[in-house]
N, C-alpha and C. Protein backbone atom coordinates (compact mmCIF):
# COMPACT_ATOMS: atom_id res chain seq x y z
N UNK A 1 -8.49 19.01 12.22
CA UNK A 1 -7.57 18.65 13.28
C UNK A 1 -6.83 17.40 12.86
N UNK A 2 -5.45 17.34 13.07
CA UNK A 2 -4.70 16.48 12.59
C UNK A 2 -4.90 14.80 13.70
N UNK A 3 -4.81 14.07 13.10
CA UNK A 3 -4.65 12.84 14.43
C UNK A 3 -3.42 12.50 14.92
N UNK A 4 -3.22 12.18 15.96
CA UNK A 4 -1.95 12.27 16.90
C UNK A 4 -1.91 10.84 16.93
N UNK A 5 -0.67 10.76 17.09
CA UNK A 5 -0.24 9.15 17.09
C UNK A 5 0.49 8.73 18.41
N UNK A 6 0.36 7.75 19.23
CA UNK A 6 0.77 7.53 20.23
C UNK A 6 1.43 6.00 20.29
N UNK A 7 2.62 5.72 20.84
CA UNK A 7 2.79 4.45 20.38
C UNK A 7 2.40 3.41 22.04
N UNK A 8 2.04 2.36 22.12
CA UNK A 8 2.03 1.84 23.06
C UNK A 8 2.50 2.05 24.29
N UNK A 9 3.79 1.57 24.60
CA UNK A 9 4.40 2.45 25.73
C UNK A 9 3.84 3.62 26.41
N UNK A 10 4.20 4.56 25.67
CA UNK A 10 3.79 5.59 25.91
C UNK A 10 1.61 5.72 26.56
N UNK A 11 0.92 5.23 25.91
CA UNK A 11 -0.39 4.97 26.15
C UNK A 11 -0.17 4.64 27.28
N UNK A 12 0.52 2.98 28.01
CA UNK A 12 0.32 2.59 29.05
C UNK A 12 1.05 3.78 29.80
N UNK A 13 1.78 4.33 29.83
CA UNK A 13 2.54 5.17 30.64
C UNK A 13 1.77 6.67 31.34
N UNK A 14 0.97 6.97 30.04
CA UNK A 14 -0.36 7.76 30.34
C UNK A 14 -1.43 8.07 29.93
N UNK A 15 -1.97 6.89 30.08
CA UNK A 15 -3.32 6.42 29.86
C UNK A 15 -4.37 7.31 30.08
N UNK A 16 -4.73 7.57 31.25
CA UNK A 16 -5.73 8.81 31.58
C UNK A 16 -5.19 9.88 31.01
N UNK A 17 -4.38 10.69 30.50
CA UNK A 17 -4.32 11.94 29.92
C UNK A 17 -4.74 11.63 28.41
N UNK A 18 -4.27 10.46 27.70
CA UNK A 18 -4.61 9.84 26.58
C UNK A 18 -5.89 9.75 26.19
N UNK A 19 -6.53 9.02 27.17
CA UNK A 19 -8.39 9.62 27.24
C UNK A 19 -8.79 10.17 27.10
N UNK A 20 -8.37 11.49 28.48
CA UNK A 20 -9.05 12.64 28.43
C UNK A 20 -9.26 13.34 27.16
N UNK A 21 -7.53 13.34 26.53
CA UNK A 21 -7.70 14.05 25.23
C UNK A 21 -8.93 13.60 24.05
N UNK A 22 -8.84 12.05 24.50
CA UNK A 22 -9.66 11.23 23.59
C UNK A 22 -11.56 11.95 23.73
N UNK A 23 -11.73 11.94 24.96
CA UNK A 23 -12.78 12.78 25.74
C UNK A 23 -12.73 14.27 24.94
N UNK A 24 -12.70 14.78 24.99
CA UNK A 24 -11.74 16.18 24.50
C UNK A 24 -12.51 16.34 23.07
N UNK A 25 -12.53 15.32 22.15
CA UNK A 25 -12.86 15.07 21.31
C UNK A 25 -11.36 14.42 19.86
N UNK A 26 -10.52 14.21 20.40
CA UNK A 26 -9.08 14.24 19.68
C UNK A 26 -9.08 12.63 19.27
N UNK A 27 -8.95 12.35 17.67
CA UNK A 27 -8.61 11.16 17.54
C UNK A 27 -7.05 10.51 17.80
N UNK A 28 -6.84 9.58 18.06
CA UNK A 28 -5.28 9.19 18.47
C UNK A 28 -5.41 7.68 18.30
N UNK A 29 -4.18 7.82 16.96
CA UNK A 29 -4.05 6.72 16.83
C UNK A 29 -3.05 5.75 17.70
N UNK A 30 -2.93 4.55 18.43
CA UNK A 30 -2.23 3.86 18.71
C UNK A 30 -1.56 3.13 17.82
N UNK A 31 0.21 2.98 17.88
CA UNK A 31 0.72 2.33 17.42
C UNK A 31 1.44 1.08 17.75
N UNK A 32 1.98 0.00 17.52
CA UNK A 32 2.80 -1.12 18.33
C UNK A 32 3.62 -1.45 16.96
N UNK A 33 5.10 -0.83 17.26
CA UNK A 33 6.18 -1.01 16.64
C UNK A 33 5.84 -0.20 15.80
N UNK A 34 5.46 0.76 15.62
CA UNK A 34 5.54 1.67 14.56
C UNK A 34 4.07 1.75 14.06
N UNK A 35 3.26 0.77 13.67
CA UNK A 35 2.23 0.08 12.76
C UNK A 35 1.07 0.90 13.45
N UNK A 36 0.05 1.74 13.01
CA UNK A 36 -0.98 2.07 13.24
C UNK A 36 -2.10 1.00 13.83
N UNK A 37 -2.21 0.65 14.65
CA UNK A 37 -3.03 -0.68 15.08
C UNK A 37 -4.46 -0.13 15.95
N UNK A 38 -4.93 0.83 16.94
CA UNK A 38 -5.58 1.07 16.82
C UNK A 38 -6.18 2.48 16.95
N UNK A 39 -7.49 2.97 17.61
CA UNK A 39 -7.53 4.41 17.22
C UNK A 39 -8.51 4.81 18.54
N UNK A 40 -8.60 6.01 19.46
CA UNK A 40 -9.21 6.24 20.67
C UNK A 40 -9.75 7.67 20.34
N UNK A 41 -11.06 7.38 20.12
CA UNK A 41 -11.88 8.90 20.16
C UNK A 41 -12.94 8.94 20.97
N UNK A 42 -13.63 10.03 20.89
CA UNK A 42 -14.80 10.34 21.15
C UNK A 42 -15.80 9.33 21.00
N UNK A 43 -16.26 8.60 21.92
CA UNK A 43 -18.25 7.95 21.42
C UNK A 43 -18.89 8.31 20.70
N UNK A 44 -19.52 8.21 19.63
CA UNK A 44 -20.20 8.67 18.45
C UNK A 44 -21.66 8.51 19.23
N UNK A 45 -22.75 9.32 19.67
CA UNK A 45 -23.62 8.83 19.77
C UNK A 45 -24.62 7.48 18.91
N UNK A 46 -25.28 6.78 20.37
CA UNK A 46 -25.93 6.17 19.56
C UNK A 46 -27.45 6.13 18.81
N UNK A 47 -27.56 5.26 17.72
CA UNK A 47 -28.70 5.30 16.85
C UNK A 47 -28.60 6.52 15.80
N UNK A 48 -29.69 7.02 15.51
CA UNK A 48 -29.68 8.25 14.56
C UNK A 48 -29.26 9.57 15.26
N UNK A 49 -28.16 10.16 14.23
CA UNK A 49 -27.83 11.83 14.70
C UNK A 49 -29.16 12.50 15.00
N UNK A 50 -29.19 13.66 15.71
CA UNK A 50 -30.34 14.43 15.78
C UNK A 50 -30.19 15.86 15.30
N UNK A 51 -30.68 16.30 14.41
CA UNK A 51 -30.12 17.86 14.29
C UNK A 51 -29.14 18.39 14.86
N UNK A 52 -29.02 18.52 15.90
CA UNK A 52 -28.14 19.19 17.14
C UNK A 52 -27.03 18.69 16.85
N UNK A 53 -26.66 17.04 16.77
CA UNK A 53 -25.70 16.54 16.64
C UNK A 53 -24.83 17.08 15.29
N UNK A 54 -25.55 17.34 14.27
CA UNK A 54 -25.39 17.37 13.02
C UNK A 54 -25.03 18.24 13.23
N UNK A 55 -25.27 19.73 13.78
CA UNK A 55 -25.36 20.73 13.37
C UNK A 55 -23.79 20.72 14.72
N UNK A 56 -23.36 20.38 15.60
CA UNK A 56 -22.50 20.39 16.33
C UNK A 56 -21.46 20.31 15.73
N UNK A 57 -21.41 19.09 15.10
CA UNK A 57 -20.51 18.10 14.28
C UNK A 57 -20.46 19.26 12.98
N UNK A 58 -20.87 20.30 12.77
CA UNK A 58 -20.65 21.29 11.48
C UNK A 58 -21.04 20.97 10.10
N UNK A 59 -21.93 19.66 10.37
CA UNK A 59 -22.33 19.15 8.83
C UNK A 59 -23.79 19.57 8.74
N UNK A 60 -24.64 20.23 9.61
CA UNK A 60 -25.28 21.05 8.66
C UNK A 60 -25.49 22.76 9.74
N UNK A 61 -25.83 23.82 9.05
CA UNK A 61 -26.22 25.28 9.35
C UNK A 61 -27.43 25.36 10.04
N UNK A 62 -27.64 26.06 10.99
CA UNK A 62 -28.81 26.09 12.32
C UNK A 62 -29.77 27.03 11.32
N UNK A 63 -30.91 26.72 11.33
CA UNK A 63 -31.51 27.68 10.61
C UNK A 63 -31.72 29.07 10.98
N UNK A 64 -31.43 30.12 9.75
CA UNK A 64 -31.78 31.61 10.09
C UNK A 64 -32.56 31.86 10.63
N UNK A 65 -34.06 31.40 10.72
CA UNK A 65 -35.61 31.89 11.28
C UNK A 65 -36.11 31.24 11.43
N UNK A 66 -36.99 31.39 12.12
CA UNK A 66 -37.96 30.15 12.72
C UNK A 66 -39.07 30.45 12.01
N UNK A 67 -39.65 29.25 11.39
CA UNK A 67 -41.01 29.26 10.67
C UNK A 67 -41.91 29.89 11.40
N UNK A 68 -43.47 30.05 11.04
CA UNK A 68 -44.67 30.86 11.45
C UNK A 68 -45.50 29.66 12.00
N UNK A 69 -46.06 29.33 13.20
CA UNK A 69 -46.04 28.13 13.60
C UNK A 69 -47.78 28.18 13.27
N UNK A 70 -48.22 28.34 12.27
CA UNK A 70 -49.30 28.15 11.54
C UNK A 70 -49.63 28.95 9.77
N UNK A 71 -49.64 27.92 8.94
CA UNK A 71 -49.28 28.83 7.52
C UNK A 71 -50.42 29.00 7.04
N UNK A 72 -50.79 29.99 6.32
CA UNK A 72 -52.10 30.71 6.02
C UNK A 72 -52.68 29.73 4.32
N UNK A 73 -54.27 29.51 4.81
CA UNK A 73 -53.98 28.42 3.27
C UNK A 73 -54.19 29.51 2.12
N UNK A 74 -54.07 28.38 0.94
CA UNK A 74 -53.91 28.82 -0.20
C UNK A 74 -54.81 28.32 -1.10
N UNK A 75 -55.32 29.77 -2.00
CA UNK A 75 -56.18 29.04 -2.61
C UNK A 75 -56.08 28.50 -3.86
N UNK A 76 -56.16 27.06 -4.34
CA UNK A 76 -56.27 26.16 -5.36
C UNK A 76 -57.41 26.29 -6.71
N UNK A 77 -57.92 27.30 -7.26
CA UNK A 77 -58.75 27.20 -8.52
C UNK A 77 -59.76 27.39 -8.00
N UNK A 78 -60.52 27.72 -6.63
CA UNK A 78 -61.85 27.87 -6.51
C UNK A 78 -61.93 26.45 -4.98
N UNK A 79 -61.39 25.50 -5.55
CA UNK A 79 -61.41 23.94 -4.56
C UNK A 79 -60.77 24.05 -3.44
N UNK A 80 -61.87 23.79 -2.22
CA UNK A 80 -60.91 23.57 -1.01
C UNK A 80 -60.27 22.21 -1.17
N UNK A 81 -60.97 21.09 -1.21
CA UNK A 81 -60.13 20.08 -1.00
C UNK A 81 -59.93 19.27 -2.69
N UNK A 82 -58.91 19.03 -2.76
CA UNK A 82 -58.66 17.88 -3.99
C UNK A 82 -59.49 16.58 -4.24
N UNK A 83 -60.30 16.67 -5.83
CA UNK A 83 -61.31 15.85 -5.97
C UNK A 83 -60.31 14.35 -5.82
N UNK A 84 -61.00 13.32 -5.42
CA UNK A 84 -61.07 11.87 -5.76
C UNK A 84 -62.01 11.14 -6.95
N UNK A 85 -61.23 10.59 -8.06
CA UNK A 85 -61.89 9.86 -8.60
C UNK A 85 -61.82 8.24 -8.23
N UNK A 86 -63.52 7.43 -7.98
CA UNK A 86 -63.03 6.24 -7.47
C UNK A 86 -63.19 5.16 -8.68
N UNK A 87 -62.18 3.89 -7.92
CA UNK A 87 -61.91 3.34 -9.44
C UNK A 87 -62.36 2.12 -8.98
């Protein structure tokens, strides 16, 4: 999506539709005299993304299948558990 440029004037003139779009998810840059000065988007949530976010935002793929919500063990050479040597 391209960013839209809005110059001052115009912002104060319609401010709440300017938002909304901003709401909307639409970046828009403000200009004064021409000059890109500042920029009105969306809130980025805060702290760390959460999957969901990520996966909203299209930077990562929802997984195909859902794991087996207990995995069957495996057997290692004969050893259930891995020796310790102490030092």
């Amino acid at each position: 999506m391209a960013e839209a440029t809005v110059g001052i004037r115009e912002l104060r003139n319609q401010v709440a539709a300017v938002v909304r779009r901003a709401h909307d998810g639409e970046r828009i840059i403000v200009t004064v005299d021409g000059v890109p000065t500042a920029q009105l988007g969306p809130i980025s949530p805060a702290g760390q993304p959460t999957l969901a976010d990520l996966i909203a935002a299209g930077l990562l793929m929802a997984p195909r299948a859902t794991r087996p919500s207990q995995v069957a063990p495996v057997s290692l050479g004969g050893r259930s558990t891995p020796s310790r040597r102490d030092t």
